[in-house]
C-alpha atoms as a PDB file:
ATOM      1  CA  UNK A   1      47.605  29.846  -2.153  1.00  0.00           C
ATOM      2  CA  UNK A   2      45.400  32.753  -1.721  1.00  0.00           C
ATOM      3  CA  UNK A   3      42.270  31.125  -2.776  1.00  0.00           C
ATOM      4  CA  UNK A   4      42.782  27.970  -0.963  1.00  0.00           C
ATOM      5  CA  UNK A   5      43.181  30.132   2.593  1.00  0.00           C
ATOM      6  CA  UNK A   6      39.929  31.998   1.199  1.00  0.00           C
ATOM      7  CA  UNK A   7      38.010  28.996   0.813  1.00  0.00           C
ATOM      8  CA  UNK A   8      39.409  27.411   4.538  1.00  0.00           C
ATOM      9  CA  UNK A   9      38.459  30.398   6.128  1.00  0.00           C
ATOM     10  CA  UNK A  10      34.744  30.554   4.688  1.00  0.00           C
ATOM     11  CA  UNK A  11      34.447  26.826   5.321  1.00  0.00           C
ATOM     12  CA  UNK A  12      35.544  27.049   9.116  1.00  0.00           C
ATOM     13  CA  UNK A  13      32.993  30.306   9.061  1.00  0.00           C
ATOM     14  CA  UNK A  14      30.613  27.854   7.419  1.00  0.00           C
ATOM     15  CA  UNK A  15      30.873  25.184  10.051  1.00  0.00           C
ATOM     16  CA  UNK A  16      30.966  27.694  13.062  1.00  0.00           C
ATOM     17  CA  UNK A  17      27.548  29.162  11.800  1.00  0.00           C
ATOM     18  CA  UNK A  18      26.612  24.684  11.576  1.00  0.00           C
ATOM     19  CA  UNK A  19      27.474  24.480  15.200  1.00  0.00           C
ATOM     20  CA  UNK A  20      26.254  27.452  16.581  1.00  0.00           C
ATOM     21  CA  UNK A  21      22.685  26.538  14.744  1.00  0.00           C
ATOM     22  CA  UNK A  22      22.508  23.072  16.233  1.00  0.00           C
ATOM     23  CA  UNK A  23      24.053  24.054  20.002  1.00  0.00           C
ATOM     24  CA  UNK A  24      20.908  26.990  19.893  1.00  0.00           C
ATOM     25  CA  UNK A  25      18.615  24.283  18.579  1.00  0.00           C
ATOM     26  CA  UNK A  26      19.901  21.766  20.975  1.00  0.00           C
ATOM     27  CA  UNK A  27      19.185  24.178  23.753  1.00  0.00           C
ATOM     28  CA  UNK A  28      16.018  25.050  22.313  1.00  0.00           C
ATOM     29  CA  UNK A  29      14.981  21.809  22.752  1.00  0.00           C
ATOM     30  CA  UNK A  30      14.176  21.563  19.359  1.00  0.00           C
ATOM     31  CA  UNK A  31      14.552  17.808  18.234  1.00  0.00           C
ATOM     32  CA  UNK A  32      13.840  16.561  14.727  1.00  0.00           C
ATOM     33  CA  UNK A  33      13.582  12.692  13.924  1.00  0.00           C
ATOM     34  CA  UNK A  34      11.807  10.776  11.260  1.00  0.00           C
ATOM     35  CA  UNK A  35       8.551   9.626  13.083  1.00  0.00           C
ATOM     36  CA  UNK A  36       6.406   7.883  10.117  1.00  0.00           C
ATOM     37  CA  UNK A  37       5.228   8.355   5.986  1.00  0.00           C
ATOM     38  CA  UNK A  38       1.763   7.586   5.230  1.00  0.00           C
ATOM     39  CA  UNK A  39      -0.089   5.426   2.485  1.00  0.00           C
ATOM     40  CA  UNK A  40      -3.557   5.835   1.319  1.00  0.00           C
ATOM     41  CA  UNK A  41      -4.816   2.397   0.083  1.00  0.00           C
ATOM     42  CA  UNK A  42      -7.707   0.097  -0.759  1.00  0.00           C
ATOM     43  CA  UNK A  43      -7.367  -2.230   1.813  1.00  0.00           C
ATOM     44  CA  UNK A  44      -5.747  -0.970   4.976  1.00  0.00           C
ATOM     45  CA  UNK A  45      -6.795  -3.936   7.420  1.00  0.00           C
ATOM     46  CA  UNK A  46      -6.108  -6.670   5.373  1.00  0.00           C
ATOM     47  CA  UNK A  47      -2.512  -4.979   4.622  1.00  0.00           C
ATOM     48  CA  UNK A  48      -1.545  -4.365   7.721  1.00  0.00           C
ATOM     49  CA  UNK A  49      -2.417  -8.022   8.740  1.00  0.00           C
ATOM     50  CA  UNK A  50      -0.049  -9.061   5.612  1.00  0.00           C
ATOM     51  CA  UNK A  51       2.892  -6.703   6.835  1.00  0.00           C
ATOM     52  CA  UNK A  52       2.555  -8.265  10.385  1.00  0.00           C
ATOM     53  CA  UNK A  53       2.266 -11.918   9.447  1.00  0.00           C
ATOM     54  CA  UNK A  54       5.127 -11.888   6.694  1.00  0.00           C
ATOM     55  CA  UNK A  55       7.530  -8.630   7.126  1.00  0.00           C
ATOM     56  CA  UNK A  56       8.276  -9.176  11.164  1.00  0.00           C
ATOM     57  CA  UNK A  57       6.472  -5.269  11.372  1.00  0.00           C
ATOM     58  CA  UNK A  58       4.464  -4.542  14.465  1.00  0.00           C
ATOM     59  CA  UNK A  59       0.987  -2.969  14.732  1.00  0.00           C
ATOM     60  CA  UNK A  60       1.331  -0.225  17.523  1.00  0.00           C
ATOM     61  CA  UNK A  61      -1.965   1.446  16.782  1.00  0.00           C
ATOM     62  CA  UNK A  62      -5.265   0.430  15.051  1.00  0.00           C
ATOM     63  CA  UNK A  63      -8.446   2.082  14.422  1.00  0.00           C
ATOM     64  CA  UNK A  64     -11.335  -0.093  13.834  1.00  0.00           C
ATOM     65  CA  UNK A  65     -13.157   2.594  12.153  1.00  0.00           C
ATOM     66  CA  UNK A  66     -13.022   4.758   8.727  1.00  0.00           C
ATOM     67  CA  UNK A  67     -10.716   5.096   7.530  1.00  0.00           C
ATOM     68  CA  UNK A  68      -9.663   2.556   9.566  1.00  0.00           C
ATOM     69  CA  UNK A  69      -5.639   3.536  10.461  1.00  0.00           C
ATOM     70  CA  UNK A  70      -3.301   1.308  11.168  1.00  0.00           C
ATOM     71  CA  UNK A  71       0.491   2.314  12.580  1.00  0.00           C
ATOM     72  CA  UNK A  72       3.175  -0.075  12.058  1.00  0.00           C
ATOM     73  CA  UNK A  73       6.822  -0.500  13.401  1.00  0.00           C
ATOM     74  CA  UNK A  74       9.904  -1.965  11.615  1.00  0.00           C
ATOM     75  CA  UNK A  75      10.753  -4.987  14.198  1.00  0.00           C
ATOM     76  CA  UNK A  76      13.489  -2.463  15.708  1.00  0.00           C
ATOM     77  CA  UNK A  77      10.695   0.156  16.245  1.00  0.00           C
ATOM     78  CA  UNK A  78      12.798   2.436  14.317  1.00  0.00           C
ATOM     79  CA  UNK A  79      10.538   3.342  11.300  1.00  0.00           C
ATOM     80  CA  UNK A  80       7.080   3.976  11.382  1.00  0.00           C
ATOM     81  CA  UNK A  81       4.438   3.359   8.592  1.00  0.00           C
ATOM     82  CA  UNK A  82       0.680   4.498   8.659  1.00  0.00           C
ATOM     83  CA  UNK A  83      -1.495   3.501   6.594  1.00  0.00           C
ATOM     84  CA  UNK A  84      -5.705   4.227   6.015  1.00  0.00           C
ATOM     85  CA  UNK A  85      -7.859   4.545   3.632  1.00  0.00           C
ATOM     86  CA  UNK A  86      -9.004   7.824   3.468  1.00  0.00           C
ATOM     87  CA  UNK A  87     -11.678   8.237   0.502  1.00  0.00           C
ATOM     88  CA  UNK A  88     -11.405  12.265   0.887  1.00  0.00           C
ATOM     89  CA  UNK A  89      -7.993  12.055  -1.102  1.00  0.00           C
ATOM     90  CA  UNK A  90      -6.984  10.132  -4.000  1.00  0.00           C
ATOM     91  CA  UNK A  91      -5.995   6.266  -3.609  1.00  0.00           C
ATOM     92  CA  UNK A  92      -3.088   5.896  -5.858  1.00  0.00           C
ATOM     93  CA  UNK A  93      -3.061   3.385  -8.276  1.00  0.00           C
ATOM     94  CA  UNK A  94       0.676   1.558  -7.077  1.00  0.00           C
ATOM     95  CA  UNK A  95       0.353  -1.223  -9.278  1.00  0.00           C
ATOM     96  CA  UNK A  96       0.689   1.054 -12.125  1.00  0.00           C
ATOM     97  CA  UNK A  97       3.649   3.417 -10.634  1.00  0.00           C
ATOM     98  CA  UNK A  98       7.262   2.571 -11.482  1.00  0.00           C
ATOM     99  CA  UNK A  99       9.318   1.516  -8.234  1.00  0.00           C
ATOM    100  CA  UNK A 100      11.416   4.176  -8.903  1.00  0.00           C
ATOM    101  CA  UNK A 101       8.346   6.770  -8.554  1.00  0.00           C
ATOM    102  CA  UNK A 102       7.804   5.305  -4.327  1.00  0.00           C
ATOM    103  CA  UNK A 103       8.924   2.232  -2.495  1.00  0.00           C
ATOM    104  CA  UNK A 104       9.994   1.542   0.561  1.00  0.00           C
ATOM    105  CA  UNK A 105      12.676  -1.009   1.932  1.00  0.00           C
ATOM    106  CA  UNK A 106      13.615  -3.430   4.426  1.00  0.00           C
ATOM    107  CA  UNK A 107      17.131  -4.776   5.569  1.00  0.00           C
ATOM    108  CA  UNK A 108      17.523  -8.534   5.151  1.00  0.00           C
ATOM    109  CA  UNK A 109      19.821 -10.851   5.709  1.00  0.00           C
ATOM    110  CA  UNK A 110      19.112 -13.087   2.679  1.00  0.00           C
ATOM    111  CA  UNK A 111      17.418 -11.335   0.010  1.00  0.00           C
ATOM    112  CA  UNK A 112      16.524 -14.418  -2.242  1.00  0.00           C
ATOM    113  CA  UNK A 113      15.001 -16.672   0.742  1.00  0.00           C
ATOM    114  CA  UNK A 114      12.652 -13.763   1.662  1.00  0.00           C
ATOM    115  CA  UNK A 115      12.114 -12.714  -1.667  1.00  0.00           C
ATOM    116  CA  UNK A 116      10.676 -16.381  -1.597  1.00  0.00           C
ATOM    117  CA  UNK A 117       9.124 -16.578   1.355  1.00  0.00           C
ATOM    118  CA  UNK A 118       6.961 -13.435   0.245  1.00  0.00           C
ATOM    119  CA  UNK A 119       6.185 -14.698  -3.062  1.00  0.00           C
ATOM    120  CA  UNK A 120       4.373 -17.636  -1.912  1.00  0.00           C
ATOM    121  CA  UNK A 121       2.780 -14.886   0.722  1.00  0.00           C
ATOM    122  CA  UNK A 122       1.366 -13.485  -2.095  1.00  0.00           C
ATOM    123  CA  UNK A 123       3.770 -10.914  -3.257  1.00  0.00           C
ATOM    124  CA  UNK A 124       4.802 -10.560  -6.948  1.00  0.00           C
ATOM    125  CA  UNK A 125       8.626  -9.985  -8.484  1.00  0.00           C
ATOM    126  CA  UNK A 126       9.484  -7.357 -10.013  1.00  0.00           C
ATOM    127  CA  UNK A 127      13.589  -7.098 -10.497  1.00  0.00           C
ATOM    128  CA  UNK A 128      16.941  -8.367  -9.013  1.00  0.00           C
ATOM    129  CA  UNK A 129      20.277  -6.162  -8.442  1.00  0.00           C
ATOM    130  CA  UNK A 130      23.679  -6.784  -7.730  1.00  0.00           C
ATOM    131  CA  UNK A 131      25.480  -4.027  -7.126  1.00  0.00           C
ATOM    132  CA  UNK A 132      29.396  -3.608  -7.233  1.00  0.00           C
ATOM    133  CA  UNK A 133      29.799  -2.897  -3.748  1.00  0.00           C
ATOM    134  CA  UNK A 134      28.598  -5.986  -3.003  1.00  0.00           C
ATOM    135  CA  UNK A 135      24.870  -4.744  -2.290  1.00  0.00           C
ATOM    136  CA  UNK A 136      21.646  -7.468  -3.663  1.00  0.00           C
ATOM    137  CA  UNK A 137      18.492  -5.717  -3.848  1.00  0.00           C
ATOM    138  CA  UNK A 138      15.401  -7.494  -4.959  1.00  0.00           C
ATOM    139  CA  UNK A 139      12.061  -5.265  -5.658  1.00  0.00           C
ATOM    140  CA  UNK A 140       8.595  -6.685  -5.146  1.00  0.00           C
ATOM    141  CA  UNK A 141       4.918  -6.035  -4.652  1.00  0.00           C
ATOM    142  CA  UNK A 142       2.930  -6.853  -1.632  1.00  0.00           C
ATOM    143  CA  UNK A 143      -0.380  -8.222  -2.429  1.00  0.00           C
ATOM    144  CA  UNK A 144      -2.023  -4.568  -2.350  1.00  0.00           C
ATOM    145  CA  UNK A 145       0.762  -3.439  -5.478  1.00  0.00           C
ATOM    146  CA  UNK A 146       3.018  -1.499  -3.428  1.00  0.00           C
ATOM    147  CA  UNK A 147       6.760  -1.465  -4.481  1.00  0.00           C
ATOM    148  CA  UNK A 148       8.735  -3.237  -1.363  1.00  0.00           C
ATOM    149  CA  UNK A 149      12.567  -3.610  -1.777  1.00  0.00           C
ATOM    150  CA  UNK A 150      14.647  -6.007   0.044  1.00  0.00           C
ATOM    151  CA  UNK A 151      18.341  -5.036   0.415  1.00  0.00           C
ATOM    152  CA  UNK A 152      21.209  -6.695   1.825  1.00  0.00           C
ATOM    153  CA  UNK A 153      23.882  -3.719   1.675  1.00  0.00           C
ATOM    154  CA  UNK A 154      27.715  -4.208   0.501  1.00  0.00           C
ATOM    155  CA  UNK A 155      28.294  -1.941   3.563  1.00  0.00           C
ATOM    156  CA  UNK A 156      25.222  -0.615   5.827  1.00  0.00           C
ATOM    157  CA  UNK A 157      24.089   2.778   5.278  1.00  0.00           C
ATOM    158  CA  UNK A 158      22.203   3.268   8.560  1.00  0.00           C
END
């Protein structure tokens, strides 16, 4: 009994210290949310085109110069993706990476009639999941060889 009060007591320490962090940070103003991730590649204009025409994503920013950025939203403008091509840095070679080395995914309702709407787009199939909790994910490649997922969660994770 003595080491189960020991380990209460330094968890409810533990979770005091949590909430007095985040109150200070709250009053701070201090606010932390995921705003984009970036992708160096080949062909930034002609991607971004793709991801508008055949994802639902939005283009909320464009430069029509090198290295010739492009921001784009998820339709719910709650993930960000830029993308450029930046000669200064290494392109990487996607086609050649393993999925499981970077991807990215989208929610769908039905994985299989996207995963077919995108192949005809021009994307390529890669592998098809079912999980046990009820979860179908389908991996792909856009056009340009990067790893997209669709997923149609058992139960939503966000």
């Amino acid at each position: 009994m003595h080491n189960n009060s020991f380990i209460l007591t330094i968890s409810f320490k533990i979770l005091k210290a949590h909430h007095l962090i985040k109150n200070y940070y709250r009053k701070q103003g201090v606010k932390m949310t995921f705003e984009h991730f970036a992708l160096n590649v080949s062909k930034p204009v002609e991607m971004s085109k793709w991801y508008v025409e055949n994802c639902e994503m939005k283009l909320v920013k464009s430069m029509d110069k090198y290295p010739f950025t492009r921001f784009l939203t998820d339709k719910a403008g709650k993930v960000m993706m830029e993308i450029y091509s930046n000669t200064t840095a290494r392109i990487p070679e996607y086609e050649k990476q393993n999925p499981l080395e970077f991807h990215f995914a989208l929610t769908v309702d039905d994985p299989v009639k996207i995963k077919d709407k995108l192949i005809s787009a021009g994307a390529t199939f890669e592998e098809e999941i079912k999980m046990d909790d009820g979860s179908h994910l389908i991996m792909l490649r856009d056009p340009f060889g990067i790893p997209l997922q669709l997923c149609k969660r058992g139960k939503p994770m966000i």
